[in-house]
Protein backbone atom coordinates (compact mmCIF):
# COMPACT_ATOMS: atom_id res chain seq x y z
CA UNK A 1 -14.48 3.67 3.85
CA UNK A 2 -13.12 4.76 0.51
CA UNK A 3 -9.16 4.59 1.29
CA UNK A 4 -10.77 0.36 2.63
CA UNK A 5 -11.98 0.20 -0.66
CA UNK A 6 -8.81 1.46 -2.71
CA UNK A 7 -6.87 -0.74 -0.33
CA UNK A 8 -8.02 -3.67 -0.28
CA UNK A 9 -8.15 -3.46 -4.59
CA UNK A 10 -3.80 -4.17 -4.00
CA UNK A 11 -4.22 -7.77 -3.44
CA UNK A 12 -7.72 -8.51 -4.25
CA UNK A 13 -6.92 -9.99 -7.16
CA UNK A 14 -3.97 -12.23 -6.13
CA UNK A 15 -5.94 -15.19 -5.70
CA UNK A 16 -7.87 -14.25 -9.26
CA UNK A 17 -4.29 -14.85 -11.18
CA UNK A 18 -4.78 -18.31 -12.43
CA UNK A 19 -8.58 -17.41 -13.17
CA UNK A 20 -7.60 -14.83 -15.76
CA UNK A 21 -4.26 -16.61 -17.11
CA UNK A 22 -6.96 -19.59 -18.30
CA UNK A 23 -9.60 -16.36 -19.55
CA UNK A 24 -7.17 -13.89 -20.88
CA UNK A 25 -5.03 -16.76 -22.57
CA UNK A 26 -2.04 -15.45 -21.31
CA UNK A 27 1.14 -16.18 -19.81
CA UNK A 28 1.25 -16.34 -15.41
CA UNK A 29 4.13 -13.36 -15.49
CA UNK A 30 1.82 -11.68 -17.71
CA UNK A 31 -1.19 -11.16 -15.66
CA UNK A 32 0.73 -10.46 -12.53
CA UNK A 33 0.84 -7.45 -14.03
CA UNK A 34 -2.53 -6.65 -12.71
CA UNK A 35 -1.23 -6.70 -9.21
CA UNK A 36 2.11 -5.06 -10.40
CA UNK A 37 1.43 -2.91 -11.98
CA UNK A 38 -1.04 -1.45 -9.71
CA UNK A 39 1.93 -1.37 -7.39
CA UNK A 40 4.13 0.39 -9.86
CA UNK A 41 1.54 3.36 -10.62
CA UNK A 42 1.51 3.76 -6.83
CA UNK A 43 4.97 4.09 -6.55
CA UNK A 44 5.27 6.68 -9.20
CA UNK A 45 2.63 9.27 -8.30
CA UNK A 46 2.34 8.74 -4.55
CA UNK A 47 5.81 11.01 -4.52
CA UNK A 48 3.62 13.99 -6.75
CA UNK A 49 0.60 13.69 -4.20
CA UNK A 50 2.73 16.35 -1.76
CA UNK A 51 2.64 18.61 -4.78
CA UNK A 52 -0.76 18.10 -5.25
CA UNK A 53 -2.18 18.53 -1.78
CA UNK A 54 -0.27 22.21 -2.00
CA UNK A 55 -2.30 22.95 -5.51
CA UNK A 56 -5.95 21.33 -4.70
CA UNK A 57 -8.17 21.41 -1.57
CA UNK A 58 -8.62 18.59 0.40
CA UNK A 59 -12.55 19.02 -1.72
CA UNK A 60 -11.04 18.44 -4.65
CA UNK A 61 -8.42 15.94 -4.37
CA UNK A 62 -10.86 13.71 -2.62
CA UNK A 63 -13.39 14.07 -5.14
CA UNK A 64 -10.97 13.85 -7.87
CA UNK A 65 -9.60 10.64 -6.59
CA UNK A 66 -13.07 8.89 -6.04
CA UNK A 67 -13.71 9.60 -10.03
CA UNK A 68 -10.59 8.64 -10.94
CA UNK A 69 -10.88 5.76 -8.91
CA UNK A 70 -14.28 4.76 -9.95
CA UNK A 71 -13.75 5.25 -13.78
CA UNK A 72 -10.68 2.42 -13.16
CA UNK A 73 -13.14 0.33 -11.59
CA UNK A 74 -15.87 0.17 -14.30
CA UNK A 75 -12.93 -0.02 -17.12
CA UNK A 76 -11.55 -3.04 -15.04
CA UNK A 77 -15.29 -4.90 -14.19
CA UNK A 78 -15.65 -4.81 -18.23
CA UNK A 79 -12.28 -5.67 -19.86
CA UNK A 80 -12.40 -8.20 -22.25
CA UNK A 81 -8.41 -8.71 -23.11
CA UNK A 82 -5.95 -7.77 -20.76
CA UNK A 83 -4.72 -4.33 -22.09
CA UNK A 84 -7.97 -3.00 -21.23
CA UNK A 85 -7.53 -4.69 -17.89
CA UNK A 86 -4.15 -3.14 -17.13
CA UNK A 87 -6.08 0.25 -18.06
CA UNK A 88 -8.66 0.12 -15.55
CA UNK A 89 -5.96 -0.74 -13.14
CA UNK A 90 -4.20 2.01 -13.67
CA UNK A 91 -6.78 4.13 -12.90
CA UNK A 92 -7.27 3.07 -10.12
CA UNK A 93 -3.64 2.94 -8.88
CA UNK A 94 -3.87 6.68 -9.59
CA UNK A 95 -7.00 7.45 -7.21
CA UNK A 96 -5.30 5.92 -4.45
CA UNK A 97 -2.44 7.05 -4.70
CA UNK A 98 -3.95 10.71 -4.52
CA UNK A 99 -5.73 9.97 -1.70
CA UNK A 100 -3.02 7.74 0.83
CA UNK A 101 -0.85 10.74 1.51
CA UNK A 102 -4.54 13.36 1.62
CA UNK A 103 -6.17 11.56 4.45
CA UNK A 104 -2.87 11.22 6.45
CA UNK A 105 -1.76 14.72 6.10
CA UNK A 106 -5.33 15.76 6.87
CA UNK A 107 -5.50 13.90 10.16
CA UNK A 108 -2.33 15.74 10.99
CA UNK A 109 -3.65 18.89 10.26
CA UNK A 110 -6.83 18.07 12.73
CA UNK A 111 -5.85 15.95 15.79
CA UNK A 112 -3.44 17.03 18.56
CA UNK A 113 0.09 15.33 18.92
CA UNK A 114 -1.77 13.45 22.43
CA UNK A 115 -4.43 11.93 20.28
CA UNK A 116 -2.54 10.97 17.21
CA UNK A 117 -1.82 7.63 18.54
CA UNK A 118 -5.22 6.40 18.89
CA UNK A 119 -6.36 7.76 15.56
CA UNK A 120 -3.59 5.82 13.58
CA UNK A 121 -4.79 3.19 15.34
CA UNK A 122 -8.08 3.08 13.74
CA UNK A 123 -6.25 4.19 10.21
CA UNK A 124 -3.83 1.31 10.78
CA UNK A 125 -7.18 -0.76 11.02
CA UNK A 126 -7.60 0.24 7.35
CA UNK A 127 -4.58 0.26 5.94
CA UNK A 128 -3.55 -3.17 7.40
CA UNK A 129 -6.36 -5.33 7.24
CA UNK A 130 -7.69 -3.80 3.68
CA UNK A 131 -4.58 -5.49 2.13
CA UNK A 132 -4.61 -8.97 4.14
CA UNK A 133 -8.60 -9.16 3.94
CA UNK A 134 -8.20 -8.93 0.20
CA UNK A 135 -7.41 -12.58 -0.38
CA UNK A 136 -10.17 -14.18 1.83
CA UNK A 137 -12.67 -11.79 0.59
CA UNK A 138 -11.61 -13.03 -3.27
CA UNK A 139 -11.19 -16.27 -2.29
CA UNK A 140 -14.90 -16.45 -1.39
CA UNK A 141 -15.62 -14.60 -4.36
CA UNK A 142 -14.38 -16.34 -7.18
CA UNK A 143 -15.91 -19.18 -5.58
CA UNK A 144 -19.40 -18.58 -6.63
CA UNK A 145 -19.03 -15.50 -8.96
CA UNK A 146 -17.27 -14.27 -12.16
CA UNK A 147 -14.58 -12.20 -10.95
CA UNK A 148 -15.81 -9.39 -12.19
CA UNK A 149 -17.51 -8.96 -9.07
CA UNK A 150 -14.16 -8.51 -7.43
CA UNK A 151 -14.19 -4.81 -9.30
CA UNK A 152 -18.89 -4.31 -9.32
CA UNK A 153 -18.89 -4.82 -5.90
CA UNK A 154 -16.96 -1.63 -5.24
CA UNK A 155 -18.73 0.61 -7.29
CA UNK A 156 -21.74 1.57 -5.42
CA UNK A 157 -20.09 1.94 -2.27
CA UNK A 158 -18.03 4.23 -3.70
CA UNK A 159 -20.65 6.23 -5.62
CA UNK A 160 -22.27 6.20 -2.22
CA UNK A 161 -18.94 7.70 -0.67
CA UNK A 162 -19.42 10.69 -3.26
CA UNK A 163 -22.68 11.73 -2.84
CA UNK A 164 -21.76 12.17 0.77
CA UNK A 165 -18.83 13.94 0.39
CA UNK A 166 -19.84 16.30 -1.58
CA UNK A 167 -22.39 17.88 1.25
CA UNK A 168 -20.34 17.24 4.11
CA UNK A 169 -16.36 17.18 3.53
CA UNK A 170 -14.56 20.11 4.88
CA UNK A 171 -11.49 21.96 3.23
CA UNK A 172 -8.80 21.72 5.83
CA UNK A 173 -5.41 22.04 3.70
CA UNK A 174 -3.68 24.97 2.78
CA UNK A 175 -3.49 25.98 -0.88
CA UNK A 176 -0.12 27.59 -1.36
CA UNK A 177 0.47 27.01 -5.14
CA UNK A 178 3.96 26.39 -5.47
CA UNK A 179 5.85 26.42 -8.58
CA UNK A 180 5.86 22.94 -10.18
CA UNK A 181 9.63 21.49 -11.07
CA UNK A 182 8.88 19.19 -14.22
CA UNK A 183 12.43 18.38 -13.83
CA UNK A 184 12.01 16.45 -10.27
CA UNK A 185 8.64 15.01 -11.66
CA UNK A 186 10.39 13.35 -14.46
CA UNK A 187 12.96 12.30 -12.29
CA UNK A 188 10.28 10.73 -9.77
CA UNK A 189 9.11 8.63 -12.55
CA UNK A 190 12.43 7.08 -13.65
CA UNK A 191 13.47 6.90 -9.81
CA UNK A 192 11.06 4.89 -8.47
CA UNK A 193 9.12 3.49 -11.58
CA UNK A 194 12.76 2.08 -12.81
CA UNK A 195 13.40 0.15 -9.43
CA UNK A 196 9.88 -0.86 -9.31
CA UNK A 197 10.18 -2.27 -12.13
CA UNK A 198 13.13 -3.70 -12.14
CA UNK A 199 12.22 -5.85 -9.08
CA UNK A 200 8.90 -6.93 -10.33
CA UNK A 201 11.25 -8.37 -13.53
CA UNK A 202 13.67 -10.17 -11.35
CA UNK A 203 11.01 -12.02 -10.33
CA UNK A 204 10.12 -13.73 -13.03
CA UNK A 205 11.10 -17.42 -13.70
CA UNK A 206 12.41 -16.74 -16.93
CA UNK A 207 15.03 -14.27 -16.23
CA UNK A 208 17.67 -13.78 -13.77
CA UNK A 209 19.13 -10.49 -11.28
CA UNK A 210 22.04 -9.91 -14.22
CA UNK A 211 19.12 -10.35 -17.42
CA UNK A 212 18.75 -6.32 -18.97
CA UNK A 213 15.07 -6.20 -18.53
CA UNK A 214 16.02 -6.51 -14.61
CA UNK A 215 19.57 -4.57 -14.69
CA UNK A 216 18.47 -1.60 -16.66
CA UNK A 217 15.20 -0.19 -15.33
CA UNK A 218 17.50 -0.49 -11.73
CA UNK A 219 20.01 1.25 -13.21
CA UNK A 220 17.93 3.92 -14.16
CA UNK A 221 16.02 3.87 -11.62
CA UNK A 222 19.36 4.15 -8.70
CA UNK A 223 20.68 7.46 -11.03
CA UNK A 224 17.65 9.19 -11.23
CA UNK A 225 16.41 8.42 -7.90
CA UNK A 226 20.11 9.59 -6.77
CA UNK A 227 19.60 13.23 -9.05
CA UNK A 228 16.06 13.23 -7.76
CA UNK A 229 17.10 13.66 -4.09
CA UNK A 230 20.23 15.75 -5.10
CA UNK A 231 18.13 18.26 -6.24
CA UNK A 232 15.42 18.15 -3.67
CA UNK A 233 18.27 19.18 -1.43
CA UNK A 234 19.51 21.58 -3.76
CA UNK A 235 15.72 23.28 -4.12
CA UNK A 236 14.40 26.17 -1.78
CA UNK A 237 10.92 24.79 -2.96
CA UNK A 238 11.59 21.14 -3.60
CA UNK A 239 8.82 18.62 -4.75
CA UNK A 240 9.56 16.30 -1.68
CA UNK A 241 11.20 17.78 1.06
CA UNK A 242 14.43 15.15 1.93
CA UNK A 243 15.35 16.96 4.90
CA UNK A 244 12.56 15.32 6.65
CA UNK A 245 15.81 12.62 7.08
CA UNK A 246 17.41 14.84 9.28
CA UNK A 247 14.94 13.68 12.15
CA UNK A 248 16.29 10.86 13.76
CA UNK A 249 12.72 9.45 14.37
CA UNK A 250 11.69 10.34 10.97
CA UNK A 251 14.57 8.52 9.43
CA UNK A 252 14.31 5.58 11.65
CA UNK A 253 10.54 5.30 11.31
CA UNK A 254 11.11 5.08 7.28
CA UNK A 255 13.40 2.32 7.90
CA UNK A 256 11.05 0.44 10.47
CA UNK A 257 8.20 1.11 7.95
CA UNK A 258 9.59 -0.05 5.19
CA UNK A 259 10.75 -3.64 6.51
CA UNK A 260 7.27 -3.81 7.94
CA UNK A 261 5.15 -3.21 4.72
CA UNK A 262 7.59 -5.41 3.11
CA UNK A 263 6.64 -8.42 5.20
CA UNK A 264 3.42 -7.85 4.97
CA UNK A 265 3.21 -7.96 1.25
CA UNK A 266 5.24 -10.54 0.74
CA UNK A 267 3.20 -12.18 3.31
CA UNK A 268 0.30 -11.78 1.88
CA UNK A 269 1.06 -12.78 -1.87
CA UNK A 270 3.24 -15.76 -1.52
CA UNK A 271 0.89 -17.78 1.11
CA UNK A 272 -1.72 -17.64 -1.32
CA UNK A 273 0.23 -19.88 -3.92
CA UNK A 274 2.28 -21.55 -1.34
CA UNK A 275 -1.73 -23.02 0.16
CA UNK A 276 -3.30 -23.42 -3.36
CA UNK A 277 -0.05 -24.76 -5.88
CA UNK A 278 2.04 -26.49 -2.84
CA UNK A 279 -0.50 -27.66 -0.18
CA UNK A 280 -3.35 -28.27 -2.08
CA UNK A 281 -6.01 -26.58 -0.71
CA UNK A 282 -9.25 -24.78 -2.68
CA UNK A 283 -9.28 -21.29 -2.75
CA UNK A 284 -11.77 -20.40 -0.31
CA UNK A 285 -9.66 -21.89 2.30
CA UNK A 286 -6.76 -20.56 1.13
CA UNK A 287 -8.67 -17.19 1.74
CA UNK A 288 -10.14 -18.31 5.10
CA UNK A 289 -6.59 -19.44 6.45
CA UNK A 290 -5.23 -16.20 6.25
CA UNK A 291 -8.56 -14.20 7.57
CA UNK A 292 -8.41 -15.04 11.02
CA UNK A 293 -4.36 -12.93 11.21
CA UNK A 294 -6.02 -10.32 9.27
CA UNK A 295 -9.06 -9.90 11.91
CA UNK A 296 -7.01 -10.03 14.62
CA UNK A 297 -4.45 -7.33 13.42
CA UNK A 298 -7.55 -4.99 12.83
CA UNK A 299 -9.02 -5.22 16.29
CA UNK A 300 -5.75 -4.62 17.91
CA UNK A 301 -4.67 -1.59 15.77
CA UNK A 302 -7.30 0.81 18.18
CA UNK A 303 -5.63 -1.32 21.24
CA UNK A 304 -2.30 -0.34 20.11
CA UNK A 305 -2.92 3.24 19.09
CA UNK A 306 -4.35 4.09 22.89
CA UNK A 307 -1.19 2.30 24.25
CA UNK A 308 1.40 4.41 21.93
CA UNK A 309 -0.93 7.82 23.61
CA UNK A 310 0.01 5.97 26.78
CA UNK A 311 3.26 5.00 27.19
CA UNK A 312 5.31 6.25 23.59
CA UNK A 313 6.47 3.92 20.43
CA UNK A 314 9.21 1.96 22.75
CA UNK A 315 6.77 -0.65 24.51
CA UNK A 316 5.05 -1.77 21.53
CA UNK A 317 8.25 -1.33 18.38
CA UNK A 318 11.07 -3.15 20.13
CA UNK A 319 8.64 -6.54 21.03
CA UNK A 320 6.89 -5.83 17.62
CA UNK A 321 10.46 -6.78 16.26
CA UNK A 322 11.35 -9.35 18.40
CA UNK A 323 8.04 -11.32 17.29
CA UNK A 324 8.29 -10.19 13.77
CA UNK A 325 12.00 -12.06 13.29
CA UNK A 326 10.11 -14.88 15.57
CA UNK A 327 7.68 -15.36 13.21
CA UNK A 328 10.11 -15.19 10.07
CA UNK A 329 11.85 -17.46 11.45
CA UNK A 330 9.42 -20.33 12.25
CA UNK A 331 8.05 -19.39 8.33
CA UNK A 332 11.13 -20.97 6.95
CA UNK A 333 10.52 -24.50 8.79
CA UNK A 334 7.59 -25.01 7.19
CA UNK A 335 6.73 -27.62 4.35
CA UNK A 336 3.77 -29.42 3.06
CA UNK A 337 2.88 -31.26 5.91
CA UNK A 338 2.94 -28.08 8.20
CA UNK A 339 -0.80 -28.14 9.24
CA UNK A 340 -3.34 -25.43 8.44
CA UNK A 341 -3.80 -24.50 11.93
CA UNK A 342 0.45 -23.97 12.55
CA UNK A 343 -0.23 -21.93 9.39
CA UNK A 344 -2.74 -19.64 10.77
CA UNK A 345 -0.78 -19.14 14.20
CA UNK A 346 2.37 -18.47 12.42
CA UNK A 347 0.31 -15.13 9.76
CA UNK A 348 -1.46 -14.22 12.85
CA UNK A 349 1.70 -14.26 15.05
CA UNK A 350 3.35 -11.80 11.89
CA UNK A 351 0.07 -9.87 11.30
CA UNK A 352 0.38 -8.74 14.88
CA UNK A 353 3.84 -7.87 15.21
CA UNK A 354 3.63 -5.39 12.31
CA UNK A 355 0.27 -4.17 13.67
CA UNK A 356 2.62 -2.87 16.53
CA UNK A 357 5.93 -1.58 14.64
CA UNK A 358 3.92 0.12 11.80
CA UNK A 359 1.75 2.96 12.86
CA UNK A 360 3.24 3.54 16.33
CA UNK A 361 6.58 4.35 14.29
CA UNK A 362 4.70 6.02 11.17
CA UNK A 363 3.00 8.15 14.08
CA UNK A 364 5.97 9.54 16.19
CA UNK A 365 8.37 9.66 12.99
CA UNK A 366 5.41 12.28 11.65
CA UNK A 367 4.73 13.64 15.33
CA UNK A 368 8.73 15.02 15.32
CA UNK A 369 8.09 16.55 11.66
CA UNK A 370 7.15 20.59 11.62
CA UNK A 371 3.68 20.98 10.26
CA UNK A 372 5.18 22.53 7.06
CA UNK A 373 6.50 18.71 6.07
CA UNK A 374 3.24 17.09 7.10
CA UNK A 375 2.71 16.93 3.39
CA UNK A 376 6.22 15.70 2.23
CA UNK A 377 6.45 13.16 5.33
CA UNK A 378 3.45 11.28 4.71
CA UNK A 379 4.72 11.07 0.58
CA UNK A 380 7.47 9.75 1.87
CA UNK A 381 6.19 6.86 4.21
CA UNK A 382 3.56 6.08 1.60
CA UNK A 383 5.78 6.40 -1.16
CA UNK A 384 7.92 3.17 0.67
């Protein structure tokens, strides 16, 4: 329920954008930041979270995360100018990034490698439909409430979440303690906050791939990412293990992961302004139109996890592709006269294909790990 709730908070405010540009007084490229940045955060801590998980109990970091998480939350509801705004946001990039890479090493640590497929399924429920529920369930929103309400609405499920935890979660992580390289920390940050960065920049309509704001932070970001893994090899106790790569379905898994997430992103934020800027339509459709592919990928993620226990990742990745470059495909015919219901077939067609490359891959790239990269394995997937 939590990890729904953190989720679903990395595009819920997509379709809230033009809302706060007219509150905040600011600039479009400005308050993308919101979404960005939450993005950003993500992408710089989820690569610590192995280190954590080997300092904290799976008590703790839990707990930790939901306050951290929560605090974000109230910050954000309240914010009256955006730097307050991008606080609260913050904070709550930081609890989920604490817990992503918890609850999938913990479901490593406690299912069997024959049952692993059907219980990604149901986390594959959560981690794909949080994101692409997140516009329909704003949509509706800012429709007839402040949105403000996209952050209240949260909080006492999550309180909720707390209590309960806090009488019945389990410690099921080992506590080892290692020693902690500051060195590969600080080289995490520039690594993957640089080319973050650097790619949220280059999309801005005011600047271009060779402008410094874009250039630099990637340049940056490339060496240090480059030193980072250097020494991770070089390290008999290295912050994130990188010879996880040397597993052929690790490595390929990473690869099948990353285009997958990609899409779906992507997906998910351009349609919104391609149905509300383009086409036309109010926001509540906009948010309806894309709620039927996100339904649909949710009730076949259990489908597909029983299948991968069935038959392996083979039946369901290499169709998974084929339809995913299908559906690409047919995306870049479309114009303003392509009809809502063409639109819906099209998501639903993608929303489906990367229901079945995503966690059947992310499951038997893990499954070929030894349990002592559980921890650095899941980083790693989340991390991309």
């Amino acid at each position: 329920m939590f990890l729904f709730r953190t989720l679903l908070n990395e595009t819920l405010l997509n379709l809230a954008i033009p809302v706060l540009v007219s509150e905040m007084n600011a600039s479009p490229s400005t308050v993308q930041w919101v979404v960005t940045g939450y993005m950003l955060i993500m992408g710089i801590l989820i690569p610590v979270s192995s280190l954590m998980i080997q300092w904290f109990t799976t008590r703790q970091l839990f707990i930790g995360s939901l306050i951290v998480f929560s605090f974000g939350t109230f910050v954000s509801g309240l914010a009256t100018v955006l730097p307050y705004l991008f606080v609260g946001r913050f904070f709550q990039a930081m609890g989920t990034a604490l817990l992503l890479p918890l609850m999938m090493h913990t479901l490593l640590m406690l299912y069997p490698l024959k049952k692993r497929g059907s219980i990604m399924g149901f986390v594959g429920l959560v981690i794909m439909v949080a994101p692409a529920i997140g516009p329909p369930l704003s949509g509706v929103i800012l429709e007839f409430l402040n949105w403000r309400w996209l952050f209240f609405m949260v909080l006492p499920f999550i309180i909720l979440i707390m209590i309960c935890s806090i009488f019945i979660l389990d410690n099921v992580t080992t506590v080892t303690r290692p020693r902690i390289d500051i060195n590969s920390i600080l080289l995490s940050i520039l690594g993957f906050g640089g080319i973050v960065f650097g790619l949220s920049y280059a999309g801005d309509e005011s600047v271009n791939w060779l402008h410094p704001s874009v250039t630099i932070p990637l340049c940056i970001g490339m060496i240090s990412l480059s030193v980072f893994v250097w020494r991770q090899l070089k390290s008999t106790i290295p912050m994130l293990e990188m010879r996880t790569f040397k597993y052929p379905m690790f490595a390929l898994a990473a690869i099948l992961i990353f285009i997958g997430m990609m899409t779906q992103f992507s997906t998910i934020i351009l349609l919104p302004f391609l149905f509300e800027n383009a086409i036309g339509i109010s926001t509540v459709a906009a948010g309806l139109t894309l709620l039927s592919g996100a339904l649909i990928n949710g009730a076949a993620s259990p489908f597909i996890g029983r299948i991968f226990d069935k038959f392996g990742p083979k039946i369901l990745v290499i169709p998974g592709m084929i339809l995913l470059v299908i559906g690409l495909q047919l995306f870049t015919k479309v114009n303003e006269a392509t009809s809502t219901l063409l639109f819906i077939v099209l998501y639903t067609l993608v929303m489906i294909a990367i229901a079945m490359i995503i966690m059947p891959a992310q499951t038997n790239g893990l499954n070929q790990l030894p349990k002592k990269y559980y921890s650095h394995g899941t980083a790693i997937f989340n991390t991309l």
